[in-house]
Protein backbone atom coordinates (compact mmCIF):
# COMPACT_ATOMS: atom_id res chain seq x y z
CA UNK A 1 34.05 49.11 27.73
CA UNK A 2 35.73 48.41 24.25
CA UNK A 3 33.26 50.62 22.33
CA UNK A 4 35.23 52.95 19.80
CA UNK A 5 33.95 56.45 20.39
CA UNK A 6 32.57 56.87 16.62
CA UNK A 7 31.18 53.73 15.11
CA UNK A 8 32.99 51.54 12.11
CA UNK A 9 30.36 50.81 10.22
CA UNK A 10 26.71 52.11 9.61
CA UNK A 11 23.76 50.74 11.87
CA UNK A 12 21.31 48.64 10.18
CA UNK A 13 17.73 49.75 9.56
CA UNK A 14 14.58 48.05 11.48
CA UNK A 15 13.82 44.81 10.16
CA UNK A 16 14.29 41.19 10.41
CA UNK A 17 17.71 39.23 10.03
CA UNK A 18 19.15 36.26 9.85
CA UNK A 19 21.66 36.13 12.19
CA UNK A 20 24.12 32.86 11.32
CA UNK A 21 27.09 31.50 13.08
CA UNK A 22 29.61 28.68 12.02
CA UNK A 23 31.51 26.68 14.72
CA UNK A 24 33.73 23.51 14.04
CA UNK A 25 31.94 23.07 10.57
CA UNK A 26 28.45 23.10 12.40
CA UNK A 27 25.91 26.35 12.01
CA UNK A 28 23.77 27.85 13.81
CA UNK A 29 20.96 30.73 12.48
CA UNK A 30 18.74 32.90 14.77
CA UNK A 31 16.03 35.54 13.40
CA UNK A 32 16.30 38.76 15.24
CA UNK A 33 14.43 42.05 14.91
CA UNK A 34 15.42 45.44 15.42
CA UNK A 35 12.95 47.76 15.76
CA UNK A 36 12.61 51.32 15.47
CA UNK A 37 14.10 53.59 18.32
CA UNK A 38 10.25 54.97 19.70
CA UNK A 39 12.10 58.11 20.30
CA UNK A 40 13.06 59.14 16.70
CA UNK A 41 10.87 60.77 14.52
CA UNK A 42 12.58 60.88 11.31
CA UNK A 43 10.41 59.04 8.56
CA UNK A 44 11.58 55.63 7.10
CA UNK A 45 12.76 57.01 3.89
CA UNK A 46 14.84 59.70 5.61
CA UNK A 47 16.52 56.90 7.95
CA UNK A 48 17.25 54.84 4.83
CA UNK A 49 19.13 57.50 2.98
CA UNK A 50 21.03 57.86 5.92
CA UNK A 51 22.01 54.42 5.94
CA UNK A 52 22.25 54.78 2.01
CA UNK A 53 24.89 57.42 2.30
CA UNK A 54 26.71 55.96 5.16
CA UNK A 55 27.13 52.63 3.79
CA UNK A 56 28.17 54.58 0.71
CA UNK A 57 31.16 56.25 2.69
CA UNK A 58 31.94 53.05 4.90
CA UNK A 59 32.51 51.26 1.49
CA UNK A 60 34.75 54.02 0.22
CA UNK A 61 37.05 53.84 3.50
CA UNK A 62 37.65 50.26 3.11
CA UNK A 63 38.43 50.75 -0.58
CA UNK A 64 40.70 53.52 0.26
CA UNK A 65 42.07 51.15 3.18
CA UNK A 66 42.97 48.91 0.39
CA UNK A 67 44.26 51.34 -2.09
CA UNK A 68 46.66 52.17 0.73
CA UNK A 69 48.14 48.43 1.26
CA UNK A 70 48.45 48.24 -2.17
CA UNK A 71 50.53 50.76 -2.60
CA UNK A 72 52.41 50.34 0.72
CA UNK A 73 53.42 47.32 -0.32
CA UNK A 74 55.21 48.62 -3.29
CA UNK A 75 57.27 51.38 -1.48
CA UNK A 76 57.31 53.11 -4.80
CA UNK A 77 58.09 57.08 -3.48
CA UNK A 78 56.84 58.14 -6.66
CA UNK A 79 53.46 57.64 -5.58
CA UNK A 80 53.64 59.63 -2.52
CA UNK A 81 50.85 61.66 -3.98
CA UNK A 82 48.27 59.08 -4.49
CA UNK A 83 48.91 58.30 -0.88
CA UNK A 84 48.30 61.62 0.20
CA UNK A 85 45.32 61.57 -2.27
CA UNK A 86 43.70 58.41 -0.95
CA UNK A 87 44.66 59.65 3.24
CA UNK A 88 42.78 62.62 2.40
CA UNK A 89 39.92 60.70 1.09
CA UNK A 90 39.73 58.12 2.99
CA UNK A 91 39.48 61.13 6.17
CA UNK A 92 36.86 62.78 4.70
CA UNK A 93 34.93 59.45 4.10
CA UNK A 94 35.67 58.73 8.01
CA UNK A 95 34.37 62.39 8.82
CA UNK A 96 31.28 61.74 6.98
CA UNK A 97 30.26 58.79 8.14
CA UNK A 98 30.60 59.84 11.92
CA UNK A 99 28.72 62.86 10.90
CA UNK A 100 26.12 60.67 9.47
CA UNK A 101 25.79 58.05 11.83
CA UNK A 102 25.68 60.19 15.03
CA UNK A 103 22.72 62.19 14.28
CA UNK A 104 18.86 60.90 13.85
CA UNK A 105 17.76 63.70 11.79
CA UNK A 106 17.71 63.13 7.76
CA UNK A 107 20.91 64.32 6.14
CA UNK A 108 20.84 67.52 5.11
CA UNK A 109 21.62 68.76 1.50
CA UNK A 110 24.53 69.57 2.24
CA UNK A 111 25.53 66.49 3.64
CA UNK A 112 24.50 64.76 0.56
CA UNK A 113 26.31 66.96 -1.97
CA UNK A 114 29.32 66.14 0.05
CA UNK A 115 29.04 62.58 0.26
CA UNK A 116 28.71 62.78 -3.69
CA UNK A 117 31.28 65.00 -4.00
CA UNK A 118 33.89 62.95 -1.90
CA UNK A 119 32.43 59.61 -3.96
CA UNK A 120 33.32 61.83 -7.44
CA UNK A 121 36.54 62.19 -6.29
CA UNK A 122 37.35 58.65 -5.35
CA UNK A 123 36.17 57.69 -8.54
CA UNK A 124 38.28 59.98 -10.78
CA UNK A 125 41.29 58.74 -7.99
CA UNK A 126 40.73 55.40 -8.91
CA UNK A 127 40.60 56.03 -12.71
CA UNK A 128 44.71 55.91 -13.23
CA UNK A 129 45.04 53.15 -10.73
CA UNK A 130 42.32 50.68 -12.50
């Protein structure tokens, strides 16, 4: 199987989508549904801050991603602390997602002081950058 053991990016919550698909200029749309897995009991609101928080720190890892090429790109060793800055980040980001995403109970307080935390920081990283 080529599943990565933690997932990339959050799940999406029960509802109907559009799927749509574009080949050699022609497209193609299907509705799906995804329900709700019988077996978890966490309520609807709970499940959406989950998704809430996770798409929060899924956003922040491609943003840090892209932080990175940036400066990559301009091999300037002076800024070998902003890279260390934005790996550390963009790790804890990772962390919380998986943490997120691999459990069907709501996120805890704790949780969601440290997703806020780690979102604080990434703002007040991007501050000198911007």
């Amino acid at each position: 199987m080529n599943t990565p053991p933690e997932s990339t990016s959050p799940w999406v919550m029960p509802g109907t989508y559009t799927v749509r698909l574009t080949v050699d200029g022609k497209e193609y749309t299907q509705q799906l549904t995804i329900r709700m897995d019988p077996r978890i009991k966490t309520s609807f609101p709970d499940l959406q801050l989950q998704h809430d928080l996770s798409l929060m720190c899924y956003s922040n890892i491609k943003k840090c991603k892209s932080v990175l090429t940036e400066i990559a790109a301009k091999n300037d060793s002076s800024l070998d602390k902003t890279v260390s800055e934005f790996t550390t980040l963009e790790d804890t980001f990772i962390t919380l997602h998986n943490l997120l995403q691999e459990s069907d109970m709501p996120p805890t307080v704790q949780m969601i002081t440290e997703v806020k935390e780690a979102e604080n920081r990434f703002e007040k990283a991007m501050y000198p950058i911007k």
